[in-house]
PDB file of N, CA and C in Angstrom:
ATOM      1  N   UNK A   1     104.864 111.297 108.506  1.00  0.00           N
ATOM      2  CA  UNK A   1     105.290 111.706 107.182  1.00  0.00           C
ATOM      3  C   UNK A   1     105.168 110.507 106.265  1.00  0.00           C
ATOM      4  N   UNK A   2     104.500 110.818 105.197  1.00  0.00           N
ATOM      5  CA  UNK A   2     104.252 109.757 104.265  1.00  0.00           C
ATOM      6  C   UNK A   2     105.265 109.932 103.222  1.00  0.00           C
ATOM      7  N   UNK A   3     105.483 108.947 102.143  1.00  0.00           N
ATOM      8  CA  UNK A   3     106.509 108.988 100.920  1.00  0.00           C
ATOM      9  C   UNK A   3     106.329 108.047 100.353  1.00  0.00           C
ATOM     10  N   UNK A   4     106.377 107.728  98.935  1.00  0.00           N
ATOM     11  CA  UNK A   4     105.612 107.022  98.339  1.00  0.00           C
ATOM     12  C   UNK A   4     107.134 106.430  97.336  1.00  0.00           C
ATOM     13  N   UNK A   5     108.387 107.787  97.373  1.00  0.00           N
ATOM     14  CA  UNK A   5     109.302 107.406  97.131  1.00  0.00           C
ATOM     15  C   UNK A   5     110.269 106.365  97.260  1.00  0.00           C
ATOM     16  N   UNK A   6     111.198 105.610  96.686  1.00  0.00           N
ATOM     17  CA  UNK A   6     112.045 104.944  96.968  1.00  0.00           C
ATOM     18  C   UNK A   6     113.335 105.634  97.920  1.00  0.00           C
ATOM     19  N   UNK A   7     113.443 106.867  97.275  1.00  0.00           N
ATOM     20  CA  UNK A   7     114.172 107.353  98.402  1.00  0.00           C
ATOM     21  C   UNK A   7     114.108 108.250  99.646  1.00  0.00           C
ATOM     22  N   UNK A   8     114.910 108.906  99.948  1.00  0.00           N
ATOM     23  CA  UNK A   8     114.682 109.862 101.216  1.00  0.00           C
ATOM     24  C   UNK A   8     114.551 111.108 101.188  1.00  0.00           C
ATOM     25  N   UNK A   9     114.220 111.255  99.784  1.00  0.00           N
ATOM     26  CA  UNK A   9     114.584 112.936  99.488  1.00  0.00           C
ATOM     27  C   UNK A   9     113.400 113.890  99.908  1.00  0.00           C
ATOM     28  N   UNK A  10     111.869 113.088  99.986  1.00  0.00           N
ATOM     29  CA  UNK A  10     110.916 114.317  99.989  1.00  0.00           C
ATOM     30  C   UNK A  10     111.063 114.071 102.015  1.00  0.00           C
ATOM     31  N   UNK A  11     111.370 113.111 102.654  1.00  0.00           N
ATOM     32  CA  UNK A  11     111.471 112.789 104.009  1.00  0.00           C
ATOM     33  C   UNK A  11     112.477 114.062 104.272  1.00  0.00           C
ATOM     34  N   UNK A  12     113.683 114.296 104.074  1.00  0.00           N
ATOM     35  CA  UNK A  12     114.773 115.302 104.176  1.00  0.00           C
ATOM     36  C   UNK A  12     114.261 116.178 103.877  1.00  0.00           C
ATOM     37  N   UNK A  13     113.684 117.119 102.752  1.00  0.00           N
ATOM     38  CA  UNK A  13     112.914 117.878 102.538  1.00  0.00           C
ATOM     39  C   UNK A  13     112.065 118.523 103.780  1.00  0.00           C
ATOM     40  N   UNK A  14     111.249 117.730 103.825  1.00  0.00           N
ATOM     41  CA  UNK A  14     109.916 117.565 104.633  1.00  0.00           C
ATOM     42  C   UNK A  14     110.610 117.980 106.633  1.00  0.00           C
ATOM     43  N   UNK A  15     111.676 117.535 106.343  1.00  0.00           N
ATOM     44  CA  UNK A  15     111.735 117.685 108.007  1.00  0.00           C
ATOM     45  C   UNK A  15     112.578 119.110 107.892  1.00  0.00           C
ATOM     46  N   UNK A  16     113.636 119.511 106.861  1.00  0.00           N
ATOM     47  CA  UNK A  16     114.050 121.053 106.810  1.00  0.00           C
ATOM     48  C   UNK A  16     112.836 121.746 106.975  1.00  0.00           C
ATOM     49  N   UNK A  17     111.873 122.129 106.459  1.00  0.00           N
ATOM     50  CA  UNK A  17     110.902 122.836 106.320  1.00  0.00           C
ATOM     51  C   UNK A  17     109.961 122.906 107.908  1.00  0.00           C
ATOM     52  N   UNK A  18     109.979 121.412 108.237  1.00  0.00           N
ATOM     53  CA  UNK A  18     109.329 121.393 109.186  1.00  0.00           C
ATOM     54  C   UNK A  18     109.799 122.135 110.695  1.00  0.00           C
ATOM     55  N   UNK A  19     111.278 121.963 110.926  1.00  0.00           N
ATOM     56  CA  UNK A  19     111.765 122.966 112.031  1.00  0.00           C
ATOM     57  C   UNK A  19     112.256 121.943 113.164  1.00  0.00           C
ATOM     58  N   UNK A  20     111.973 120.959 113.057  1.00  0.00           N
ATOM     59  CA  UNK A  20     111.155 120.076 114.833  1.00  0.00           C
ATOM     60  C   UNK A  20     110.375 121.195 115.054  1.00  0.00           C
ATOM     61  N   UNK A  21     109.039 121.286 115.130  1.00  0.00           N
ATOM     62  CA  UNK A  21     107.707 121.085 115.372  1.00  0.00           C
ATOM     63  C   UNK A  21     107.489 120.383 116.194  1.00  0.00           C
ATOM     64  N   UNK A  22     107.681 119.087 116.150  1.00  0.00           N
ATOM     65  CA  UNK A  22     106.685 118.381 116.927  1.00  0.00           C
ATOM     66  C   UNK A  22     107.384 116.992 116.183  1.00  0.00           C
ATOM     67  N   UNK A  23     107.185 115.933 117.010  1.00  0.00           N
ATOM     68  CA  UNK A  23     107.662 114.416 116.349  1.00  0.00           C
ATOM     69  C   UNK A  23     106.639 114.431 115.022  1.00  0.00           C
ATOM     70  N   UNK A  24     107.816 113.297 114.651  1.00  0.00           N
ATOM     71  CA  UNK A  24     107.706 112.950 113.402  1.00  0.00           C
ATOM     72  C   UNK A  24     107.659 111.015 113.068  1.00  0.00           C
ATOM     73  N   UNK A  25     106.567 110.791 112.549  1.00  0.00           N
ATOM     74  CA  UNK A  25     106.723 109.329 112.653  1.00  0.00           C
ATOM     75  C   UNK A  25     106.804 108.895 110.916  1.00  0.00           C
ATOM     76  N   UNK A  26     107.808 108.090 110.757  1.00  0.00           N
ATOM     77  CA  UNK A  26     107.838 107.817 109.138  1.00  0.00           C
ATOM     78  C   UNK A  26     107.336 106.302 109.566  1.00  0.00           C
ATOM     79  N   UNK A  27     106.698 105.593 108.209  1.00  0.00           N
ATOM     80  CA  UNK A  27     106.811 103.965 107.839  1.00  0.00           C
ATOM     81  C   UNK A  27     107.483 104.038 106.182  1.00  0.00           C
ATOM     82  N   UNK A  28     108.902 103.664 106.794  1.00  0.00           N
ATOM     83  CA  UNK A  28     110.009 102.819 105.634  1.00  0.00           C
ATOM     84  C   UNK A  28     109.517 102.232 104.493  1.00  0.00           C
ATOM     85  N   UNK A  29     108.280 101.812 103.642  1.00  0.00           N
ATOM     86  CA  UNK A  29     107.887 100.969 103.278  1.00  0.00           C
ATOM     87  C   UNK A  29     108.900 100.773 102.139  1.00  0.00           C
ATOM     88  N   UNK A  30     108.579 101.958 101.127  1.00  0.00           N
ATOM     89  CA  UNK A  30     109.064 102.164 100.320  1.00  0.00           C
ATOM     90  C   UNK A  30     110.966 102.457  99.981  1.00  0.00           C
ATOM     91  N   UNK A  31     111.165 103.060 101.015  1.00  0.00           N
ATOM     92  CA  UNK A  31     112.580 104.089 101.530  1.00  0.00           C
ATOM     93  C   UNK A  31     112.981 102.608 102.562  1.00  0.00           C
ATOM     94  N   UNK A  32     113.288 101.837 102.262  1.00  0.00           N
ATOM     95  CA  UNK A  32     113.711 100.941 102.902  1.00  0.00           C
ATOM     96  C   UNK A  32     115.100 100.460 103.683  1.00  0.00           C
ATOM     97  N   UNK A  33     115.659 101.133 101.896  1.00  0.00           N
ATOM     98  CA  UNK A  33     117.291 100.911 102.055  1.00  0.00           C
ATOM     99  C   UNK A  33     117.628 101.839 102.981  1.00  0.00           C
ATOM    100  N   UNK A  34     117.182 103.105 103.168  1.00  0.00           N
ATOM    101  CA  UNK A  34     118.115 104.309 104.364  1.00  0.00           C
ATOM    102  C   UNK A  34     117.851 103.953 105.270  1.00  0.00           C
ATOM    103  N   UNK A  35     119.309 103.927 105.977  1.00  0.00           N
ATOM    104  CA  UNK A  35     119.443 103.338 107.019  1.00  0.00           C
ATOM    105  C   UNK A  35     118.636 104.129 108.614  1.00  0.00           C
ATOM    106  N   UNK A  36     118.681 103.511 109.264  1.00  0.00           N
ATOM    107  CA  UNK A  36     117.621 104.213 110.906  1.00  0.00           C
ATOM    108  C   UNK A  36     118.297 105.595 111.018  1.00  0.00           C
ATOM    109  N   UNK A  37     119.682 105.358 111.421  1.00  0.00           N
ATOM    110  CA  UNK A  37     120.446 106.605 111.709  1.00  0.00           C
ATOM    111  C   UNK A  37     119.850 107.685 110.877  1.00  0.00           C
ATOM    112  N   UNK A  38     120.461 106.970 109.482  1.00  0.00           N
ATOM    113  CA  UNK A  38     120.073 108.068 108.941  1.00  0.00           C
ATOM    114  C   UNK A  38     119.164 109.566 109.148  1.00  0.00           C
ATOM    115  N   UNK A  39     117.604 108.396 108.996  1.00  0.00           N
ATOM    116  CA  UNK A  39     116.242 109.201 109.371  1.00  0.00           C
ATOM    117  C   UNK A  39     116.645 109.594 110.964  1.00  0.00           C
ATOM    118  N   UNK A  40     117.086 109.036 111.748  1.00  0.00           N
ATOM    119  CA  UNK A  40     117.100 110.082 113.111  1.00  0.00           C
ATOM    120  C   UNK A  40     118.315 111.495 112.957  1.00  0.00           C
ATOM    121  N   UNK A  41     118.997 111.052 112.526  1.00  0.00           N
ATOM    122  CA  UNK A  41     119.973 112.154 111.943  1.00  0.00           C
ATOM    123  C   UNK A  41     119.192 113.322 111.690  1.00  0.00           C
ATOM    124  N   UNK A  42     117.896 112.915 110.876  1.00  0.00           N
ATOM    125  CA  UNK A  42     117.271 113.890 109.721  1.00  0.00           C
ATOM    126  C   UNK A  42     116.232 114.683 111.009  1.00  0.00           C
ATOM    127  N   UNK A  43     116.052 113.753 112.194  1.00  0.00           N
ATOM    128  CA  UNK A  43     115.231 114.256 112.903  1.00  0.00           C
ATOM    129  C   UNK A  43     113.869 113.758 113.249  1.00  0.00           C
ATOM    130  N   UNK A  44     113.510 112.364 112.495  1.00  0.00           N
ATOM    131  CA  UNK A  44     112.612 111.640 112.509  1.00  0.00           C
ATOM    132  C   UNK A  44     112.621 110.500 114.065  1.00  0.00           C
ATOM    133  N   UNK A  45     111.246 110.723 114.946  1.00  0.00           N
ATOM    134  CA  UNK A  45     111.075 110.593 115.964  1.00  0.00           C
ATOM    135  C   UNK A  45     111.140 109.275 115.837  1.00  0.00           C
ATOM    136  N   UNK A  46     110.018 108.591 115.332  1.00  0.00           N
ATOM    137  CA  UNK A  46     109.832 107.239 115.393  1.00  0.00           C
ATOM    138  C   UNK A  46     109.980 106.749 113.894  1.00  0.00           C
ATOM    139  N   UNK A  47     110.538 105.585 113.756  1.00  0.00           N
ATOM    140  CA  UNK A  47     110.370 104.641 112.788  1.00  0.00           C
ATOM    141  C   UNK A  47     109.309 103.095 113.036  1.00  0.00           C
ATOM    142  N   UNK A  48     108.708 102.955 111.951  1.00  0.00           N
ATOM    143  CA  UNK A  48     107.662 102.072 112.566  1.00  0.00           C
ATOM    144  C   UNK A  48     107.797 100.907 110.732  1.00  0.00           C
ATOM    145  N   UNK A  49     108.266  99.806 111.311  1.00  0.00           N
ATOM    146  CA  UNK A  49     108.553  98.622 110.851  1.00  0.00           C
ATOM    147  C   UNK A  49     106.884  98.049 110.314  1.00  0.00           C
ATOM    148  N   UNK A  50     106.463  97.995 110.217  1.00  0.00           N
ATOM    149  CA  UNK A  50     105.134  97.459 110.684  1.00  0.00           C
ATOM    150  C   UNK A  50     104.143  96.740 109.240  1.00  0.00           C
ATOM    151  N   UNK A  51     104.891  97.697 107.942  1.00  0.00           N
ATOM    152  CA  UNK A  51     104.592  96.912 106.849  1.00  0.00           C
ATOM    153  C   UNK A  51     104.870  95.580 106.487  1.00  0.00           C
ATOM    154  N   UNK A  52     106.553  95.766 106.847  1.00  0.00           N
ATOM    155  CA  UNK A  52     107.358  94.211 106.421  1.00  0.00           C
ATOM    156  C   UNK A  52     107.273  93.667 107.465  1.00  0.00           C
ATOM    157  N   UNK A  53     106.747  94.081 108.426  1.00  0.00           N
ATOM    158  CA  UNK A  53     106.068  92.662 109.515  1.00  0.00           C
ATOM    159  C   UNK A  53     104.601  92.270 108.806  1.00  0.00           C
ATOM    160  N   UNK A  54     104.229  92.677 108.528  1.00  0.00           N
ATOM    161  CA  UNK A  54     102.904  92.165 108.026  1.00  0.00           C
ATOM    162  C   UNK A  54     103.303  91.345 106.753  1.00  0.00           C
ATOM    163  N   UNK A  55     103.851  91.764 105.903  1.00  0.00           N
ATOM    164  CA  UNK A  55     104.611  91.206 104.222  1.00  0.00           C
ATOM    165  C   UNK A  55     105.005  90.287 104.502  1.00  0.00           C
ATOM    166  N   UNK A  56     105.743  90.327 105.847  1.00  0.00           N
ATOM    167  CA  UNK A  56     106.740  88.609 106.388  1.00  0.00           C
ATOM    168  C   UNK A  56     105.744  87.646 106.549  1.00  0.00           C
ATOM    169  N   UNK A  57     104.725  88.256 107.336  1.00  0.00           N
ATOM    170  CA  UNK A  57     103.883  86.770 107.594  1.00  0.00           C
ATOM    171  C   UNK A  57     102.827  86.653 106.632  1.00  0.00           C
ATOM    172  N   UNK A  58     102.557  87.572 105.781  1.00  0.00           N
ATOM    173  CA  UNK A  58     102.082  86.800 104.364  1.00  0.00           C
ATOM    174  C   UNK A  58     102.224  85.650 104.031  1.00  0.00           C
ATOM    175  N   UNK A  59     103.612  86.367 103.564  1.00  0.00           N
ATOM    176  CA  UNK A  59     104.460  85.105 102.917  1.00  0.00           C
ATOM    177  C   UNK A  59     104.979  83.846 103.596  1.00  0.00           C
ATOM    178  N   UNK A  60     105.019  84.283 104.708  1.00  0.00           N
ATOM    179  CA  UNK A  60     104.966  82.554 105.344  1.00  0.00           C
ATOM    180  C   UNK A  60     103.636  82.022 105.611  1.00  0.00           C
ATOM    181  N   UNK A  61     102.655  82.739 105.745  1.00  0.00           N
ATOM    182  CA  UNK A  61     101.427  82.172 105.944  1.00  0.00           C
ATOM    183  C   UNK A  61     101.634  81.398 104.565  1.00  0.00           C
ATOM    184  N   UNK A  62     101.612  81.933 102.979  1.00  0.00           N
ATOM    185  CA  UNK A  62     101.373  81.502 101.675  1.00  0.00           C
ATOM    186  C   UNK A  62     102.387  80.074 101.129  1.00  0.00           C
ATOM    187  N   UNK A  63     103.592  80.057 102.497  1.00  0.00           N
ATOM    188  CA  UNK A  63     104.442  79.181 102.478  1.00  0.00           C
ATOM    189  C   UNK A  63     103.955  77.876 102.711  1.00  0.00           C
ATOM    190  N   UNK A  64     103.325  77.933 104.111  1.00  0.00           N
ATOM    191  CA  UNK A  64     102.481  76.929 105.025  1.00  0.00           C
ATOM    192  C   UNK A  64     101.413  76.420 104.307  1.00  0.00           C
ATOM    193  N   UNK A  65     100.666  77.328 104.451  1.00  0.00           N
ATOM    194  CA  UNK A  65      98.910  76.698 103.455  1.00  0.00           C
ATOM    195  C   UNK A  65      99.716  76.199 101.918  1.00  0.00           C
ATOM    196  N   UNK A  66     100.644  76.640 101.452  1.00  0.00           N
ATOM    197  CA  UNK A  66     101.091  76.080 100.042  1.00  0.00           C
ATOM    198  C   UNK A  66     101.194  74.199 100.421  1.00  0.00           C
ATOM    199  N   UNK A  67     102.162  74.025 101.494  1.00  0.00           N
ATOM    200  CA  UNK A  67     103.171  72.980 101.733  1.00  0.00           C
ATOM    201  C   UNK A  67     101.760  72.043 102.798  1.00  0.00           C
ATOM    202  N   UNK A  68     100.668  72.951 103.215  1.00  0.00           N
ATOM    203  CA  UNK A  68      99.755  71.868 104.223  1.00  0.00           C
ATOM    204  C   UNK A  68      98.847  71.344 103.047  1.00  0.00           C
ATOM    205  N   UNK A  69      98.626  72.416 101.701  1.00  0.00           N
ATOM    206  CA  UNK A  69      98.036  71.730 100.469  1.00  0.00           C
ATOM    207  C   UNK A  69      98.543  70.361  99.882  1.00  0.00           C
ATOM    208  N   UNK A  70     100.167  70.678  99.842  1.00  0.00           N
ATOM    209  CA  UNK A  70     100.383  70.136  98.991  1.00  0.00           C
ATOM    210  C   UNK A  70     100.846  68.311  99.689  1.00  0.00           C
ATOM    211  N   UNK A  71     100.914  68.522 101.073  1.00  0.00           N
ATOM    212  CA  UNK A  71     101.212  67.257 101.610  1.00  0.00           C
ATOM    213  C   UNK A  71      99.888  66.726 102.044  1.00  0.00           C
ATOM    214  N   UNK A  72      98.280  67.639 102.388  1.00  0.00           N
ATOM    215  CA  UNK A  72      97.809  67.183 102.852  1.00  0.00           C
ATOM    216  C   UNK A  72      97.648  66.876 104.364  1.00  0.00           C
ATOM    217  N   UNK A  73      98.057  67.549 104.976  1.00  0.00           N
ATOM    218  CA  UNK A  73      98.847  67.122 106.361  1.00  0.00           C
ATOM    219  C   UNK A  73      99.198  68.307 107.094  1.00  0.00           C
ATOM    220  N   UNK A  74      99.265  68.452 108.182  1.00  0.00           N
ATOM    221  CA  UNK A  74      99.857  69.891 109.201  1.00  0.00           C
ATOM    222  C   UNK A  74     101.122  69.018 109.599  1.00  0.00           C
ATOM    223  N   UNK A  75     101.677  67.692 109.657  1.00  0.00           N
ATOM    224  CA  UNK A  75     102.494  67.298 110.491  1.00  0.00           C
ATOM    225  C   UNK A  75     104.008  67.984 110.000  1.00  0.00           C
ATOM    226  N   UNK A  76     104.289  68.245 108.727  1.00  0.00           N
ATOM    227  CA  UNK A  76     105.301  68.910 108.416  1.00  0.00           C
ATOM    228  C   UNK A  76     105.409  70.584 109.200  1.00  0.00           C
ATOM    229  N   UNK A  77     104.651  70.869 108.995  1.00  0.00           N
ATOM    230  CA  UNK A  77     104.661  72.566 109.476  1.00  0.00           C
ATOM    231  C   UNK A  77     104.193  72.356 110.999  1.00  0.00           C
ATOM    232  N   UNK A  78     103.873  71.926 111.950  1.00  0.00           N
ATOM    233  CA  UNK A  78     103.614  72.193 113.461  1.00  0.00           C
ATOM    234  C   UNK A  78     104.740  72.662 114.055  1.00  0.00           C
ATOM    235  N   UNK A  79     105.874  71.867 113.829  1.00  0.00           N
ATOM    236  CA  UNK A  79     107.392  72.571 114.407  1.00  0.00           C
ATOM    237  C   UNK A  79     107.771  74.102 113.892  1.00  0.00           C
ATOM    238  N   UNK A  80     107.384  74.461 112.383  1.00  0.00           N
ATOM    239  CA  UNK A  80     107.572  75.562 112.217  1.00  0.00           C
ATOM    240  C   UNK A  80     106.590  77.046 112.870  1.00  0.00           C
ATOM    241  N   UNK A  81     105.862  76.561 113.179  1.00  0.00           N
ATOM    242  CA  UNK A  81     104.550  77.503 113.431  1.00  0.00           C
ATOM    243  C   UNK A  81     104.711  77.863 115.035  1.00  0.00           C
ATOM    244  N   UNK A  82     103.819  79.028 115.082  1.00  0.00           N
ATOM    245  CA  UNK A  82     103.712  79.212 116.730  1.00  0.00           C
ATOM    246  C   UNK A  82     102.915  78.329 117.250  1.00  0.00           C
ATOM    247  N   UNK A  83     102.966  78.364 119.112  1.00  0.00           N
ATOM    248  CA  UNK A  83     102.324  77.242 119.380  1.00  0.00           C
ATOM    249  C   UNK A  83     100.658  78.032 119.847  1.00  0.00           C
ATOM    250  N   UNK A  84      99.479  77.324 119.568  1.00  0.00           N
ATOM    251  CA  UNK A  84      98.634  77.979 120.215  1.00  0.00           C
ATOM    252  C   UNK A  84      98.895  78.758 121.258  1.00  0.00           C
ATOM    253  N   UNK A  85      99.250  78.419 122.425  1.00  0.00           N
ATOM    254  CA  UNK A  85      99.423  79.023 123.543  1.00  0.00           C
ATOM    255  C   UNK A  85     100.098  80.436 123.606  1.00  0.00           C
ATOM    256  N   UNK A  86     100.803  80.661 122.337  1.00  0.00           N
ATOM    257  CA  UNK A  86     101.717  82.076 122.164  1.00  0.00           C
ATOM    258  C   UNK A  86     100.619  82.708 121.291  1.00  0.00           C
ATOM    259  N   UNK A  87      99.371  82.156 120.356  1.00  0.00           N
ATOM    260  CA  UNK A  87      98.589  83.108 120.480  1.00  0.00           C
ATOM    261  C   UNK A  87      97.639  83.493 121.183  1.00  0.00           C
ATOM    262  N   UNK A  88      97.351  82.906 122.310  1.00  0.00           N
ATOM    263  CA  UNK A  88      96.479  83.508 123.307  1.00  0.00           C
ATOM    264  C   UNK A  88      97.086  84.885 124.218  1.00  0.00           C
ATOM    265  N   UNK A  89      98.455  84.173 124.810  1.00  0.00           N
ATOM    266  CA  UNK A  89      99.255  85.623 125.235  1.00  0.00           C
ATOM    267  C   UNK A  89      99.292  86.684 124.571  1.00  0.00           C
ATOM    268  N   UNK A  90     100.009  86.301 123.252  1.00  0.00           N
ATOM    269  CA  UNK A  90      99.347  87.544 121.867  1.00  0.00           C
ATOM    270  C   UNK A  90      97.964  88.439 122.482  1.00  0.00           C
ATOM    271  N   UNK A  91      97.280  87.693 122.948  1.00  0.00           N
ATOM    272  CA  UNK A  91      95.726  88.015 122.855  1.00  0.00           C
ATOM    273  C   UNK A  91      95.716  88.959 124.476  1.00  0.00           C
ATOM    274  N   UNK A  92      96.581  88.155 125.165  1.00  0.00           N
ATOM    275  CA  UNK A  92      96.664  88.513 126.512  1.00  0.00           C
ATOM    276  C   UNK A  92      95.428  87.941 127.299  1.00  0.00           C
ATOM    277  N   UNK A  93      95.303  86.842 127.179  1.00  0.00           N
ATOM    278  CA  UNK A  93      94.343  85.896 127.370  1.00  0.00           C
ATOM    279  C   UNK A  93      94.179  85.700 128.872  1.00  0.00           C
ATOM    280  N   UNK A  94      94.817  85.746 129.597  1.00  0.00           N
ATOM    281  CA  UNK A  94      94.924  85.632 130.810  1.00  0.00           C
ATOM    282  C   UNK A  94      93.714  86.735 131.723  1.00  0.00           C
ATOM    283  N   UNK A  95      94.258  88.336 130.539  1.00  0.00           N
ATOM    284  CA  UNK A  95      93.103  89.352 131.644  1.00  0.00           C
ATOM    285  C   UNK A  95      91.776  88.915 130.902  1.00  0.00           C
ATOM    286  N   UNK A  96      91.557  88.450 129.752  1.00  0.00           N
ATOM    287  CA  UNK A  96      90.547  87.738 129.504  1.00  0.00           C
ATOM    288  C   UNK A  96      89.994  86.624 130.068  1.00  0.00           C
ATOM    289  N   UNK A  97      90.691  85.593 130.733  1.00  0.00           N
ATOM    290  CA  UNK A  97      89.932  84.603 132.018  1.00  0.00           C
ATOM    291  C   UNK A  97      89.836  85.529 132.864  1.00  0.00           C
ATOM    292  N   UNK A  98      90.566  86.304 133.043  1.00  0.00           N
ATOM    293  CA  UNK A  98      90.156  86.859 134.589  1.00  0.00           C
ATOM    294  C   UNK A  98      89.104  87.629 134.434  1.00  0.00           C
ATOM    295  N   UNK A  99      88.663  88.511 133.593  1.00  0.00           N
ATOM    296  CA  UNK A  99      87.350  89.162 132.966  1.00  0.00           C
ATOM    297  C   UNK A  99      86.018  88.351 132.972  1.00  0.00           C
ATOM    298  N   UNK A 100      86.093  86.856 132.230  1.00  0.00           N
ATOM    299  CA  UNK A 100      85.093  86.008 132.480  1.00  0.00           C
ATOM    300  C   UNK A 100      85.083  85.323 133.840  1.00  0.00           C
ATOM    301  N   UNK A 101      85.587  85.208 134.514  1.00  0.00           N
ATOM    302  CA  UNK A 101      85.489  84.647 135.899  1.00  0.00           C
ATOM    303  C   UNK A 101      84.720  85.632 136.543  1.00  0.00           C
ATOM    304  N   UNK A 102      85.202  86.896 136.051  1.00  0.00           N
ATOM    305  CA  UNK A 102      84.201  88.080 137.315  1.00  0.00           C
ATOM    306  C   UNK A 102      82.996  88.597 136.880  1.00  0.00           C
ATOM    307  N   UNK A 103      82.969  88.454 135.526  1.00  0.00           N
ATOM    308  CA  UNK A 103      81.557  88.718 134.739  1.00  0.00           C
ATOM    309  C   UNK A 103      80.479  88.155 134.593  1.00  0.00           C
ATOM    310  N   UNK A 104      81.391  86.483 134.027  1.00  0.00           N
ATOM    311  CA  UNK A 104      80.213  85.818 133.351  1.00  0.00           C
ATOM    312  C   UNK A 104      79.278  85.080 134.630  1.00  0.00           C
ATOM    313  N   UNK A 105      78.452  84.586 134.644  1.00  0.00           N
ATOM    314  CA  UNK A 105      77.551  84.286 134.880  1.00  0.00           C
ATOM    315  C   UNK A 105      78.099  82.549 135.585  1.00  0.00           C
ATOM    316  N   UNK A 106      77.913  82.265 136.939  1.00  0.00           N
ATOM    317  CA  UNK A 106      78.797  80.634 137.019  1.00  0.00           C
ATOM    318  C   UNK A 106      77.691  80.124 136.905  1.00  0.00           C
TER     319      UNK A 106
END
């Protein structure tokens, strides 16, 4: 269910009409302030966070590159940042060596 609203009204709407049918997945973007309960109250299956995870690391990305501009330097921001190694797991890097070990070519 999409909504473009600030509030919850066409979401409430939308799920009377609907019956439970079948799950229902909202993204909060907009409808932020109502609380989780709420929307499960209303009957909404999943809630999916997934904008203001992306918005968050914008803005800290725009934080970092601001402050590595402006010093010239990564040595201020390395403590704040992830460490390489947490983005390879990210990546799941591991079934990826194990993929090139059995594939590639020694």
């Amino acid at each position: 269910m999409h909504s473009k609203r600030d509030d919850p009204s066409e979401i409430e709407a939308f799920m009377r009409a609907w019956k439970n049918q079948g799950p229902v997945i909202v993204v909060p973007t907009k409808y932020y302030k109502v609380p989780t309960q709420q929307l499960r109250d209303m009957g909404v299956s999943v809630v999916i966070w997934a904008n203001h995870n992306l918005r968050a690391s914008v803005s800290a990305m725009q934080s970092v590159s601001s402050r590595i501009y402006a010093e010239q330097s990564l040595t201020s921001v390395e403590s704040e940042v992830a460490p390489v190694k947490e983005i390879f797991r990210l990546q799941n890097d591991a079934e990826l060596q194990e993929a090139e070990k059995k594939y590639l070519p020694k």
